[in-house]
C-alpha atoms as a PDB file:
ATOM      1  CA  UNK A   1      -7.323 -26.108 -58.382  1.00  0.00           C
ATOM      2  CA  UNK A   2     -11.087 -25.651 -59.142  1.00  0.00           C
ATOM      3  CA  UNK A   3     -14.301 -24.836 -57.739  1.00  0.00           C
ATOM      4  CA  UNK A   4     -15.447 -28.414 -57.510  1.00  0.00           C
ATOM      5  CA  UNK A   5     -12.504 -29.433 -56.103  1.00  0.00           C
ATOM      6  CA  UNK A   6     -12.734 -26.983 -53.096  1.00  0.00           C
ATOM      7  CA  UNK A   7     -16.623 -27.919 -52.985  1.00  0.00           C
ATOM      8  CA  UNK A   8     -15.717 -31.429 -52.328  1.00  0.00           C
ATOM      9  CA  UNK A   9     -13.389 -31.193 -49.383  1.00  0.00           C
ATOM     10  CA  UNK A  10     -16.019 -28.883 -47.480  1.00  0.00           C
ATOM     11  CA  UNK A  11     -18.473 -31.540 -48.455  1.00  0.00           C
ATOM     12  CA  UNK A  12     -16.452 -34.635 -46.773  1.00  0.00           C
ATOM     13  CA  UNK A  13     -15.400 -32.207 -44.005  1.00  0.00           C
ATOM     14  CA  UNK A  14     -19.185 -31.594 -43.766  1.00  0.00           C
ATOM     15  CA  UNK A  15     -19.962 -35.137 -43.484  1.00  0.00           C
ATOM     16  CA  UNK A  16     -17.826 -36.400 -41.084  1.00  0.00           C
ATOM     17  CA  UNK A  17     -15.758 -37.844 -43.686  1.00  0.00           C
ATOM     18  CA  UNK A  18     -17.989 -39.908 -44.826  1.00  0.00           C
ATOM     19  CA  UNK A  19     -17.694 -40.209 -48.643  1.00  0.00           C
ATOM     20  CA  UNK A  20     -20.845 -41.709 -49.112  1.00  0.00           C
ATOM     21  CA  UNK A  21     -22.636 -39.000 -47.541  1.00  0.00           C
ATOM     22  CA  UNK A  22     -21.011 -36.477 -49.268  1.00  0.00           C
ATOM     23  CA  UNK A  23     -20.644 -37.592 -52.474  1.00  0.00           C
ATOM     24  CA  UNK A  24     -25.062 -38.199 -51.802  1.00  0.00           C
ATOM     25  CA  UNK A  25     -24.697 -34.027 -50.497  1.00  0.00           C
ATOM     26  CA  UNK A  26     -23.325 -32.926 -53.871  1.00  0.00           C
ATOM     27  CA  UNK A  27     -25.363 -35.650 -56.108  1.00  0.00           C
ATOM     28  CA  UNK A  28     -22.373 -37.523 -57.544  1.00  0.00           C
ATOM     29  CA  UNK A  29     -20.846 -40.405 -57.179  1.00  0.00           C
ATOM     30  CA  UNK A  30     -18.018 -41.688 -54.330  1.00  0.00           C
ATOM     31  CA  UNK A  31     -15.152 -42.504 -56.912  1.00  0.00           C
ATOM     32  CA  UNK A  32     -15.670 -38.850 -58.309  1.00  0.00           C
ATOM     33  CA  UNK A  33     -15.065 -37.466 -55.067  1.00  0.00           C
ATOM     34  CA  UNK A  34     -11.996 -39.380 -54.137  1.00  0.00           C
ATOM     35  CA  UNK A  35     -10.960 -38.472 -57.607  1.00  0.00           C
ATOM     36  CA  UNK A  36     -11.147 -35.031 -57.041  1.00  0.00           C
ATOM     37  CA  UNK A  37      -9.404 -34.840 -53.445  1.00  0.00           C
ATOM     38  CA  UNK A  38      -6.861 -37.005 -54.793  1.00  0.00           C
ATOM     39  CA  UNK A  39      -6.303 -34.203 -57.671  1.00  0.00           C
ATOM     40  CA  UNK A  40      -6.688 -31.491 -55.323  1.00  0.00           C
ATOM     41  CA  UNK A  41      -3.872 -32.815 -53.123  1.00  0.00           C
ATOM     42  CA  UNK A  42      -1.487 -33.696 -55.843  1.00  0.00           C
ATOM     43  CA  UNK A  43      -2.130 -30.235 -57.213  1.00  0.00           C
ATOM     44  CA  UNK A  44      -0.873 -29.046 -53.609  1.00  0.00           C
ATOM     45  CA  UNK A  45       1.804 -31.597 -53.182  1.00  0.00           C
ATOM     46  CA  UNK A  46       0.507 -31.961 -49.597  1.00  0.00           C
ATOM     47  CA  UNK A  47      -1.704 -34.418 -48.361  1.00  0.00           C
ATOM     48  CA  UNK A  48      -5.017 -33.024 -47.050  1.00  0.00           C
ATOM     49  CA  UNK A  49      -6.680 -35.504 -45.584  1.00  0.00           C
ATOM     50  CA  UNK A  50      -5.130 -38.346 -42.609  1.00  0.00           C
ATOM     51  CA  UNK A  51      -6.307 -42.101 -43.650  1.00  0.00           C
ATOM     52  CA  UNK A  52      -6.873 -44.938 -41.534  1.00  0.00           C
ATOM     53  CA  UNK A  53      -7.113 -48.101 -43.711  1.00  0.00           C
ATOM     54  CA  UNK A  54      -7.500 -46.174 -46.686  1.00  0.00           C
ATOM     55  CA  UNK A  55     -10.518 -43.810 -45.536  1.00  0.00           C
ATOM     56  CA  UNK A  56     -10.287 -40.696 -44.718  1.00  0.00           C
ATOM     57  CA  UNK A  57     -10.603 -39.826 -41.084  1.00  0.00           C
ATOM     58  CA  UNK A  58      -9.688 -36.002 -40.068  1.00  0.00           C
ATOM     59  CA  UNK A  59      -7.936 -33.222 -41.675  1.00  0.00           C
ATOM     60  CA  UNK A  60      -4.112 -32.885 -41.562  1.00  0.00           C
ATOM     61  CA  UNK A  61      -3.065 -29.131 -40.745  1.00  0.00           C
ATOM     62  CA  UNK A  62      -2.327 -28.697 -44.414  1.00  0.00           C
ATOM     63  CA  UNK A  63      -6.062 -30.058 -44.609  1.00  0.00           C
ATOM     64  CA  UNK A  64      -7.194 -27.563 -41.979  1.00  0.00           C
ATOM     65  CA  UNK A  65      -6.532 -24.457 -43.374  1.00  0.00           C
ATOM     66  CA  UNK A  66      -7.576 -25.123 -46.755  1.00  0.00           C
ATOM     67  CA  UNK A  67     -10.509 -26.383 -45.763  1.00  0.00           C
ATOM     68  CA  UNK A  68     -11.193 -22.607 -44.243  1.00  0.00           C
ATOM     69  CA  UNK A  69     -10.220 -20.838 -47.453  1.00  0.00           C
ATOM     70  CA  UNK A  70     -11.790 -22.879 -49.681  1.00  0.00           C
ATOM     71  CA  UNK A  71     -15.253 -22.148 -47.479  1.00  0.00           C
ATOM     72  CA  UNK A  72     -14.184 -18.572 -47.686  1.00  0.00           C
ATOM     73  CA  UNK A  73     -13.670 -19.102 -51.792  1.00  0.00           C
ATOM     74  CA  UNK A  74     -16.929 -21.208 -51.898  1.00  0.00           C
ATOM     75  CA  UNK A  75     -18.754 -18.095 -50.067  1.00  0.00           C
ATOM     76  CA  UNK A  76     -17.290 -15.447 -52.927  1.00  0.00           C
ATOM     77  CA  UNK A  77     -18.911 -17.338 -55.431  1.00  0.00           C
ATOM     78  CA  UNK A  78     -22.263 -17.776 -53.617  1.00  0.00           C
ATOM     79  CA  UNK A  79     -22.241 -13.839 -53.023  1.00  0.00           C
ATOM     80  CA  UNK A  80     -21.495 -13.524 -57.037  1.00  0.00           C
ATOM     81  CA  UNK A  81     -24.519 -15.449 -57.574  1.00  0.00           C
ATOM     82  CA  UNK A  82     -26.788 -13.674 -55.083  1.00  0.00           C
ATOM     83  CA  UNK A  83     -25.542 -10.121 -56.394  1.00  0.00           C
ATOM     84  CA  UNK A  84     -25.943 -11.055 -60.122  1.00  0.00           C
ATOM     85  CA  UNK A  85     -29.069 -12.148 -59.804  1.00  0.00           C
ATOM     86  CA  UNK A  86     -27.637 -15.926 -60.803  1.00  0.00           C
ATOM     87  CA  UNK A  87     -28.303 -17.837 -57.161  1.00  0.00           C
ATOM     88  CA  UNK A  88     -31.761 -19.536 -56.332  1.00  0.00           C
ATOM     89  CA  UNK A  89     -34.696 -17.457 -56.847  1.00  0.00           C
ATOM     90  CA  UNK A  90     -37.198 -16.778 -53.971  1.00  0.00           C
ATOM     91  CA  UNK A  91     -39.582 -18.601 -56.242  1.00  0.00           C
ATOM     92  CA  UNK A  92     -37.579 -21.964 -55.115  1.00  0.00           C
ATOM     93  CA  UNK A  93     -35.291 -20.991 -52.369  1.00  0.00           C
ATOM     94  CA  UNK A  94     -34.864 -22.072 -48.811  1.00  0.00           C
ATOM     95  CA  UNK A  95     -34.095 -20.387 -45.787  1.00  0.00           C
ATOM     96  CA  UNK A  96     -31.540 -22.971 -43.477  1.00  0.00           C
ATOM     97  CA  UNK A  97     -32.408 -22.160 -39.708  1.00  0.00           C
ATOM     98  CA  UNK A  98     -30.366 -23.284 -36.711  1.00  0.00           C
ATOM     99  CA  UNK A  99     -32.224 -22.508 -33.765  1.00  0.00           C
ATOM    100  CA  UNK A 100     -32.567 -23.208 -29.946  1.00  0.00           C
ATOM    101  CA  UNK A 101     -35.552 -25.563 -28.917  1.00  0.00           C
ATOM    102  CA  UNK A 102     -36.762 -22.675 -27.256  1.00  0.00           C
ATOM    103  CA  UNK A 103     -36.438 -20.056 -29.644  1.00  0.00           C
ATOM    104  CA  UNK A 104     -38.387 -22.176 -31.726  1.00  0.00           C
ATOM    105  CA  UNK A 105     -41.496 -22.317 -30.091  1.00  0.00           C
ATOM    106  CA  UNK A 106     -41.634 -18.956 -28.745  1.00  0.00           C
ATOM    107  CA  UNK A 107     -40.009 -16.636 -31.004  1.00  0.00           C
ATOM    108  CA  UNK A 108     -39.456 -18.469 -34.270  1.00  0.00           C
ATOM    109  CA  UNK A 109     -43.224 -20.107 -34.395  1.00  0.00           C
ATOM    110  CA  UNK A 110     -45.265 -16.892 -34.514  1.00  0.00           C
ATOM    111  CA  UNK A 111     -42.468 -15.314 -36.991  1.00  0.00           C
ATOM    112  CA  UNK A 112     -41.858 -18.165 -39.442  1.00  0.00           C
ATOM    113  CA  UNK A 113     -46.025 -18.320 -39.663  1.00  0.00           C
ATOM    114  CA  UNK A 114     -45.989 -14.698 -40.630  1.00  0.00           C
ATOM    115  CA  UNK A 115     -43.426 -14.840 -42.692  1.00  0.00           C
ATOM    116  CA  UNK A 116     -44.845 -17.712 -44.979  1.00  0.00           C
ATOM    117  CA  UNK A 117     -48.014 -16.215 -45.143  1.00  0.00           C
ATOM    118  CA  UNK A 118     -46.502 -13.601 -47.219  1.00  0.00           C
ATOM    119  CA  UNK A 119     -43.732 -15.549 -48.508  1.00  0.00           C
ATOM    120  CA  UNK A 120     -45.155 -18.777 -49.567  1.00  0.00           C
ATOM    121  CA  UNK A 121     -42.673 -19.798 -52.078  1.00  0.00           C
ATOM    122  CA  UNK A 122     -39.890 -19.729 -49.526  1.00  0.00           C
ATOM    123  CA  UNK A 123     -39.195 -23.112 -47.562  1.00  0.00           C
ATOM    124  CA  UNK A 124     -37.749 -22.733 -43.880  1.00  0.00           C
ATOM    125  CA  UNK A 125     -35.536 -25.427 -43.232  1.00  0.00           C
ATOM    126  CA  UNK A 126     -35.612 -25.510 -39.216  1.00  0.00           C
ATOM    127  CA  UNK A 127     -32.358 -27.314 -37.267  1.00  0.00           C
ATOM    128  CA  UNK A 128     -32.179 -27.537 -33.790  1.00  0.00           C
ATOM    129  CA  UNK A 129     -28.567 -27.651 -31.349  1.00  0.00           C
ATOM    130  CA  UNK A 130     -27.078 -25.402 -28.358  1.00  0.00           C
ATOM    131  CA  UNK A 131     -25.566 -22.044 -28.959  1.00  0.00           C
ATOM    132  CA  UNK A 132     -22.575 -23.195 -29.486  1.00  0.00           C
ATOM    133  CA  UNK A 133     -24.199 -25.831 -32.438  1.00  0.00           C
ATOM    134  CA  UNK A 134     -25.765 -23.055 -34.045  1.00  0.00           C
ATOM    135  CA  UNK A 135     -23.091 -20.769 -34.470  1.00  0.00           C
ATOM    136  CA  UNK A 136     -20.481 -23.667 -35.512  1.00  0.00           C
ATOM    137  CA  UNK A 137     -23.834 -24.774 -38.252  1.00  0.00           C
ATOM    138  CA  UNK A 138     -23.794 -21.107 -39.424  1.00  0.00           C
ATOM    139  CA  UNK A 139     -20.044 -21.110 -39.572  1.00  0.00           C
ATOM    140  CA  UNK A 140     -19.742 -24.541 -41.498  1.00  0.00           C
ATOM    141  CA  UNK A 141     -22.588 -22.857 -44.185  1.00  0.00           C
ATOM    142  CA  UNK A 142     -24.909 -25.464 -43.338  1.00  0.00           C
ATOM    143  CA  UNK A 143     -27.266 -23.084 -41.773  1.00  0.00           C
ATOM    144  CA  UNK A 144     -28.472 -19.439 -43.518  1.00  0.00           C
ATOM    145  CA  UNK A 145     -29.309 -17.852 -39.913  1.00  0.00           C
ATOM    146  CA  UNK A 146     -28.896 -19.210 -36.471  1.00  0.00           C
ATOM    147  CA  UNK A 147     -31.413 -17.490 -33.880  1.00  0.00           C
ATOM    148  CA  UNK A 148     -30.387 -18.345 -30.276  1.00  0.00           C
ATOM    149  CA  UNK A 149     -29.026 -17.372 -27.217  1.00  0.00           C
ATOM    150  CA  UNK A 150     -26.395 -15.537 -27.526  1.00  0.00           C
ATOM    151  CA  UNK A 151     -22.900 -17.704 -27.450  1.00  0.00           C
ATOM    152  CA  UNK A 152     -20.088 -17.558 -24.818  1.00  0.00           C
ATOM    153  CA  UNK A 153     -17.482 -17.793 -27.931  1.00  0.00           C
ATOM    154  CA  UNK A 154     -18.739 -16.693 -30.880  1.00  0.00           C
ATOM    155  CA  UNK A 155     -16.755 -17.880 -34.128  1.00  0.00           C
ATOM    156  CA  UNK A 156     -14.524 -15.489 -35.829  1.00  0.00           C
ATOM    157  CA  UNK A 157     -17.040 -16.149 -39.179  1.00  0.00           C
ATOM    158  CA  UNK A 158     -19.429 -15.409 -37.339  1.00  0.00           C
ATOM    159  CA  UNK A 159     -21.328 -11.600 -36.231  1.00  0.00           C
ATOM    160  CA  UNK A 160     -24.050 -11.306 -33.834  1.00  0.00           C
ATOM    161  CA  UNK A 161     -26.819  -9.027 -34.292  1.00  0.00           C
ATOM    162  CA  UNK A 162     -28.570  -9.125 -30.518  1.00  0.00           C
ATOM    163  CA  UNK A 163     -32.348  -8.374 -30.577  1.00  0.00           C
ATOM    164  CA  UNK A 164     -34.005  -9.689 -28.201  1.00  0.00           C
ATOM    165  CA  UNK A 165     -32.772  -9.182 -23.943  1.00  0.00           C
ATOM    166  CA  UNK A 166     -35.490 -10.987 -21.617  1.00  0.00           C
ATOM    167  CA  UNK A 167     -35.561 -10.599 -18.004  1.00  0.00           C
ATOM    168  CA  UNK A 168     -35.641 -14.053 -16.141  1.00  0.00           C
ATOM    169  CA  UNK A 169     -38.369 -15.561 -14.264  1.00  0.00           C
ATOM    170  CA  UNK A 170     -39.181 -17.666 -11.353  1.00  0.00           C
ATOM    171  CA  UNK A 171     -41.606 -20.059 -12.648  1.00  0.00           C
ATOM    172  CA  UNK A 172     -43.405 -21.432  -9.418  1.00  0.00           C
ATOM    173  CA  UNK A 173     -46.847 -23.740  -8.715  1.00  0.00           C
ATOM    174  CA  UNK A 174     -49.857 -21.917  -7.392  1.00  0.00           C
ATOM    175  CA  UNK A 175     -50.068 -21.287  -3.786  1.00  0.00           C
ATOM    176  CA  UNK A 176     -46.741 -21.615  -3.641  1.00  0.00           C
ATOM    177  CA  UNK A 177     -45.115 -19.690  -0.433  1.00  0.00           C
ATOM    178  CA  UNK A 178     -42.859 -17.380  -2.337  1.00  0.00           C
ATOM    179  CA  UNK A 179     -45.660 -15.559  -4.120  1.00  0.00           C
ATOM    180  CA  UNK A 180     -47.042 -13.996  -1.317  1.00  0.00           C
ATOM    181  CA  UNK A 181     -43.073 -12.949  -0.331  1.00  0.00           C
ATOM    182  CA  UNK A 182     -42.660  -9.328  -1.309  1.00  0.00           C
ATOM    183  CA  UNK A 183     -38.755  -8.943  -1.734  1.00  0.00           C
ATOM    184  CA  UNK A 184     -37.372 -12.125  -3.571  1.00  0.00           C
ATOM    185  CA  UNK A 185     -33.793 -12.646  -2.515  1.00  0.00           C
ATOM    186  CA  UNK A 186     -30.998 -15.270  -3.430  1.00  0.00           C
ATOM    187  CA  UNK A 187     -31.428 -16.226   0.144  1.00  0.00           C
ATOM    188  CA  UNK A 188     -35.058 -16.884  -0.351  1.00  0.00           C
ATOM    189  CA  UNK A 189     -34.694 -19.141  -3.618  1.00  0.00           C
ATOM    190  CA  UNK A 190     -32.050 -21.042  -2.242  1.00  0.00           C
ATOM    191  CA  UNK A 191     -34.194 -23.204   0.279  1.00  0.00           C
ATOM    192  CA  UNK A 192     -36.118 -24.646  -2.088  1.00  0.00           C
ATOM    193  CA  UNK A 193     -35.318 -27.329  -5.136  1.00  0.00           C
ATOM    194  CA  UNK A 194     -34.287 -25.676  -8.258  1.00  0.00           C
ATOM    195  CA  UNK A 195     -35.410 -27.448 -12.025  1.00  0.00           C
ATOM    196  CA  UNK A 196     -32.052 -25.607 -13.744  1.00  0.00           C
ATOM    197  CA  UNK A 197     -30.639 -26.361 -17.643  1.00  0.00           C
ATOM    198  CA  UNK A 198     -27.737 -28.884 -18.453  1.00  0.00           C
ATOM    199  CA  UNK A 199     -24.740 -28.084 -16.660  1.00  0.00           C
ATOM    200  CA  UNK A 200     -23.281 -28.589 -19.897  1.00  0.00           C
ATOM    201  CA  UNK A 201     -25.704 -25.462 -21.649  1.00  0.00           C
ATOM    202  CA  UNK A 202     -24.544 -21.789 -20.566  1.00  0.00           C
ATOM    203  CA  UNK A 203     -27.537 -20.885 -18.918  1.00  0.00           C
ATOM    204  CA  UNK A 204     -27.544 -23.635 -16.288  1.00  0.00           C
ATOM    205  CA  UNK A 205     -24.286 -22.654 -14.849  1.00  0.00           C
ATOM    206  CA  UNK A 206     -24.857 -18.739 -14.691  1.00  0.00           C
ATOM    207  CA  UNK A 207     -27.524 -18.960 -12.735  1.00  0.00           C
ATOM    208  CA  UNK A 208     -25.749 -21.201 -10.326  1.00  0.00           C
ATOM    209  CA  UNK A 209     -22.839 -18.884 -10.095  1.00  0.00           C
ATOM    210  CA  UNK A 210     -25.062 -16.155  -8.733  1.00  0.00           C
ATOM    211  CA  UNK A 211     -25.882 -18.517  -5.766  1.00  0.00           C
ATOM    212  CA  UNK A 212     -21.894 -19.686  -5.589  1.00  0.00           C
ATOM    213  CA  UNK A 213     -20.943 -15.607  -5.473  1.00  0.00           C
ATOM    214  CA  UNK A 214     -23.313 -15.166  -2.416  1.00  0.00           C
ATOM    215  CA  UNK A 215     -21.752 -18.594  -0.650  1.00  0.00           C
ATOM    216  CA  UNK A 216     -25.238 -20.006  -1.005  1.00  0.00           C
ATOM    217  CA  UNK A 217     -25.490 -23.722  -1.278  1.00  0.00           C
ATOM    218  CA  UNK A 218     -28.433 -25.105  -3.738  1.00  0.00           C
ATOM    219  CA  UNK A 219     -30.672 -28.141  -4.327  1.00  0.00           C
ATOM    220  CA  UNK A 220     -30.500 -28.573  -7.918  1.00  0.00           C
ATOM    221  CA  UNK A 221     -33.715 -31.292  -8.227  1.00  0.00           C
ATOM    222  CA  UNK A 222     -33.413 -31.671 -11.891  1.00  0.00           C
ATOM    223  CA  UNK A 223     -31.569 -30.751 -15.193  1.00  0.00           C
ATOM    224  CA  UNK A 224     -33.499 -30.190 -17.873  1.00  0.00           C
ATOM    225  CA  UNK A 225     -32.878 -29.493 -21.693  1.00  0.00           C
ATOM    226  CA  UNK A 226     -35.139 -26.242 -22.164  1.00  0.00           C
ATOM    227  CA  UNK A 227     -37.920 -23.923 -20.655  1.00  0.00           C
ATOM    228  CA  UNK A 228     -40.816 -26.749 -21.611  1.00  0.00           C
ATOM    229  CA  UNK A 229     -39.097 -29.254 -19.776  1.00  0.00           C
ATOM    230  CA  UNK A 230     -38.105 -26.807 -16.989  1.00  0.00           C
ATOM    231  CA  UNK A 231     -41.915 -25.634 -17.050  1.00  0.00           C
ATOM    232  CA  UNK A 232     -43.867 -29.482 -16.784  1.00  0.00           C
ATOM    233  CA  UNK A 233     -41.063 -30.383 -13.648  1.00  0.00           C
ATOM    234  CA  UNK A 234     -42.390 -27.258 -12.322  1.00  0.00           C
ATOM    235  CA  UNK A 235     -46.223 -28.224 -12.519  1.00  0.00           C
ATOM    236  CA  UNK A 236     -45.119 -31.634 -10.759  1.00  0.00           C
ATOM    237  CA  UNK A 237     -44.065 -29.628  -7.789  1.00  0.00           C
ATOM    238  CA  UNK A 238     -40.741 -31.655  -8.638  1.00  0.00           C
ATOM    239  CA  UNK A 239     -38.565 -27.793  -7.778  1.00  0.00           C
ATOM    240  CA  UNK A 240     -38.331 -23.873  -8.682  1.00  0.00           C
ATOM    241  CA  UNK A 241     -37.393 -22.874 -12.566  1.00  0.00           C
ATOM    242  CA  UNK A 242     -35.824 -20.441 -13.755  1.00  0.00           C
ATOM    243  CA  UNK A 243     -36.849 -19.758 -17.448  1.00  0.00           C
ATOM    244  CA  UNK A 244     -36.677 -16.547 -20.273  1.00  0.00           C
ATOM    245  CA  UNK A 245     -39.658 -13.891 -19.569  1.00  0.00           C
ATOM    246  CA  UNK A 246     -40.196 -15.146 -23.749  1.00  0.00           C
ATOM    247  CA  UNK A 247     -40.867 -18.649 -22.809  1.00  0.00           C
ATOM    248  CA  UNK A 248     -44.037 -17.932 -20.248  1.00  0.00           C
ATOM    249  CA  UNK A 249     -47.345 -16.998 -21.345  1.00  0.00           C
ATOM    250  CA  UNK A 250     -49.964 -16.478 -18.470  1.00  0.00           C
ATOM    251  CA  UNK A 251     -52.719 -17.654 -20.875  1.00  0.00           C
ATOM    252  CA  UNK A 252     -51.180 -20.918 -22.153  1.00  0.00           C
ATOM    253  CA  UNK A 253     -49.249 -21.921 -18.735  1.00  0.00           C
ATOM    254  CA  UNK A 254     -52.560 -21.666 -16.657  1.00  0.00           C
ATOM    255  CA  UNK A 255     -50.994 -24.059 -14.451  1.00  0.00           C
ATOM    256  CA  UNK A 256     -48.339 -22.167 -13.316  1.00  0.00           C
ATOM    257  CA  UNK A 257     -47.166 -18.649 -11.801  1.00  0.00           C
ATOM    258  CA  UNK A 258     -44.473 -16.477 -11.942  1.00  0.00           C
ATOM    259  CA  UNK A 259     -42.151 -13.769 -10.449  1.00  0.00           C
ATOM    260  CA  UNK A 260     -39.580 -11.479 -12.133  1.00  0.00           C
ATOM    261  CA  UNK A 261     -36.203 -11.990 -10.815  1.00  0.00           C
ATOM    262  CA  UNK A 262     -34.321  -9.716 -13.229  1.00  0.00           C
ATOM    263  CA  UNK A 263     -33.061  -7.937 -10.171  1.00  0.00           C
ATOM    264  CA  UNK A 264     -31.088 -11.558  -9.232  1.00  0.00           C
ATOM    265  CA  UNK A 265     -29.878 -12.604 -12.562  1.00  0.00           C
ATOM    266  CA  UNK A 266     -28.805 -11.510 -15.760  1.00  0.00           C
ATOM    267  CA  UNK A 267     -30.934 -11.511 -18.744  1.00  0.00           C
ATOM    268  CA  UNK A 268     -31.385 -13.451 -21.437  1.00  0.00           C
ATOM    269  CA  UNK A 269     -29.668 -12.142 -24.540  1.00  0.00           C
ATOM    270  CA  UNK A 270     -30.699 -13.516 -28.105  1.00  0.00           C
ATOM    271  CA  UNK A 271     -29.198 -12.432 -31.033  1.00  0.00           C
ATOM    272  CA  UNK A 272     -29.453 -13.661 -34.853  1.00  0.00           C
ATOM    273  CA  UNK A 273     -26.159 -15.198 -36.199  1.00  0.00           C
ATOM    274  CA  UNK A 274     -25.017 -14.411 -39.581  1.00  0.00           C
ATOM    275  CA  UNK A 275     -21.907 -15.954 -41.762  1.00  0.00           C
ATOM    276  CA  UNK A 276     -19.301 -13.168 -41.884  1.00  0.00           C
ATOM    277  CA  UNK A 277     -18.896 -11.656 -45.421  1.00  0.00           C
ATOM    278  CA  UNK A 278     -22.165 -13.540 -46.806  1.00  0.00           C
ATOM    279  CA  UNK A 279     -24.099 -11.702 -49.912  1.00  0.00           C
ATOM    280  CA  UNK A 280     -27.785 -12.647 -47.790  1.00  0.00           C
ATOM    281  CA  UNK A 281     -30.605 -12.983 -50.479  1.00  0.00           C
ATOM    282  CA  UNK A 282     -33.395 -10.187 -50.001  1.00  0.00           C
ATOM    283  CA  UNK A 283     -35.670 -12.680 -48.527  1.00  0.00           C
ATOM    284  CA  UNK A 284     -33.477 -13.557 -45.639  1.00  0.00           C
ATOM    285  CA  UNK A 285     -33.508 -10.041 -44.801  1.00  0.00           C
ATOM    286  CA  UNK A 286     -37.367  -9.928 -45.257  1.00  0.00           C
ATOM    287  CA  UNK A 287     -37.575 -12.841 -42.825  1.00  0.00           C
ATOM    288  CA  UNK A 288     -35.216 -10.896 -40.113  1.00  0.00           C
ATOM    289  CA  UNK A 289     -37.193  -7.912 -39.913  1.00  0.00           C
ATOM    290  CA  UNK A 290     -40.519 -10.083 -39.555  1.00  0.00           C
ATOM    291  CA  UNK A 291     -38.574 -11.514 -36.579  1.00  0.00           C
ATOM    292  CA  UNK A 292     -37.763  -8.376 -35.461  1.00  0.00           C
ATOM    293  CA  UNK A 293     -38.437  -4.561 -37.060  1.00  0.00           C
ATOM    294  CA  UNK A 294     -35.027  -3.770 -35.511  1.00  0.00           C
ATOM    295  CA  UNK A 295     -33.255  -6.381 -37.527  1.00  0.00           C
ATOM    296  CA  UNK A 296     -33.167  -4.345 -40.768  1.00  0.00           C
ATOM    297  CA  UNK A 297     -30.948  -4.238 -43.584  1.00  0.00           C
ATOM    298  CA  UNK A 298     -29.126  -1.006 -42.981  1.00  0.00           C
ATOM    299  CA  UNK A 299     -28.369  -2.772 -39.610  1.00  0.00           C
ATOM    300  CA  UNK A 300     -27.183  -6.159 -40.153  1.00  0.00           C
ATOM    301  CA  UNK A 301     -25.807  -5.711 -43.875  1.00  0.00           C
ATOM    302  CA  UNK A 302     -23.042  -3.751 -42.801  1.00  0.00           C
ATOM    303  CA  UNK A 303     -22.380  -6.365 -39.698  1.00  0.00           C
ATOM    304  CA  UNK A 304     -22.251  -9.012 -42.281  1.00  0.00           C
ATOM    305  CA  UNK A 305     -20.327  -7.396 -45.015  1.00  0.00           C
ATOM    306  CA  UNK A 306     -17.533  -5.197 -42.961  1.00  0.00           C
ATOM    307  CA  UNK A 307     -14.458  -5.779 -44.561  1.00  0.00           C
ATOM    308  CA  UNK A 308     -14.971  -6.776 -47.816  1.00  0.00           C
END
């Protein structure tokens, strides 16, 4: 068993197993990654990989868990290379982000401008899924850092480091009666339209749940994939939104208004997610703390590397 050998199974795990795409991921050719599985499971005496015609289609259980040790032997050797000095120098490396539409425009934009301006030399690679995508990306190695909301399961490769909690708010049209209401209530939100996220995101859902726990029956207008799509329904007096304090800025959403209601749901809880028992390259940490002065190393090392 070899390095390479491990290398390729994440890589046609990676790709769906598609052997064209990963043998174009690790810049070789198809019959020299077939020829390494093949020697990989003969070395095992188990087959790793279930066929269908020939191709490879899923993992057999074998398959499964060497597939996670071999990304867990794949990761020593990365943190060799970062702590010997021997991985990619900041002078050519690249910082993989997985990141929240959201996230990206309103916390990630002004950071990943500072952050280049003194850091030219490092690219930021930017990827965008759910919460759940970005932990799973960070997980699989295919993303450095995932910034997003925080995840209702996190993977066990996976720590949090939360940074960020921000209160929600009623995004509303001007003139609209429930500014001039002093006491917002449940009661009070729930006669009107609401512009919510995908039942199928977290956020959606755990809004409506506060409205299910009161008995409170709602109008949900529209579902929308994030705060900008939440924010133009909104402005088309299409419903109510309910949106991150991060994602509204008075000055730039001139059209619109908006009313704390922190007291009626939880907040919103970001965090940064990190691979468990990852050597992180000094710029990554240089690149957290821009995000966030809290997100030092003497922090988030210790999250990362407990264990080892």
């Amino acid at each position: 068993m070899n390095f390479r050998q491990l290398q390729c199974l994440c890589a046609v795990a990676d790709a769906d197993f598609n052997l064209s795409r990963a043998a174009s991921a690790l810049n070789v050719t198809q019959p020299a990654i077939s020829k390494q599985l093949r020697q990989l499971s003969d070395e095992l005496g188990t087959d790793l990989l279930l066929r269908q015609s020939g191709r490879p289609v899923a993992l057999t259980e074998e398959g499964k868990q060497a597939l996670a040790w071999g990304r867990q032997v794949l990761q020593c050797m990365e943190n060799i290379r970062v702590v010997t000095g021997k991985g990619a120098s900041e002078a050519r490396s690249t910082i993989f982000l997985a990141t929240s539409h959201t996230h990206a425009s309103y916390l990630l934009l002004p950071a990943i401008v500072a952050f280049s301006c003194s850091f030219p030399s490092v690219q930021i690679n930017v990827q965008l899924g759910t919460p759940n995508q970005v932990a799973d990306l960070v997980r699989d190695g295919k993303a450095t850092v995932g910034v997003t909301h925080l995840p209702e399961e996190l993977p066990t490769e996976v720590v949090a480091a939360q940074f960020l909690s921000s209160p929600r708010l009623l995004i509303l049209p001007p003139g609209h009666a429930l500014l001039k209401e002093r006491d917002l209530t449940l009661e009070k939100l729930a006669r009107y339209p609401l512009i919510l996220q995908y039942s199928s995101r977290a956020l959606g859902p755990r809004i409506l749940r506060k409205f299910q726990q009161a008995e409170l029956q709602v109008d949900v207008a529209v579902e929308a994939l994030d705060a900008d799509v939440i924010k133009n329904f909104v402005e088309a007096e299409l419903g109510l939104g309910i949106i991150p304090a991060f994602a509204y800025s008075p000055a730039k959403d001139h059209q619109l208004r908006a009313r704390n209601v922190g007291h009626l749901f939880d907040a919103s809880e970001s965090a940064v997610l990190l691979r468990r028992h990852s050597q992180l390259p000094k710029h990554v940490y240089q690149f957290l703390e821009v995000l966030d002065p809290a997100l030092k190393p003497l922090r988030v090392e210790p999250m990362v590397l407990e264990g080892i």
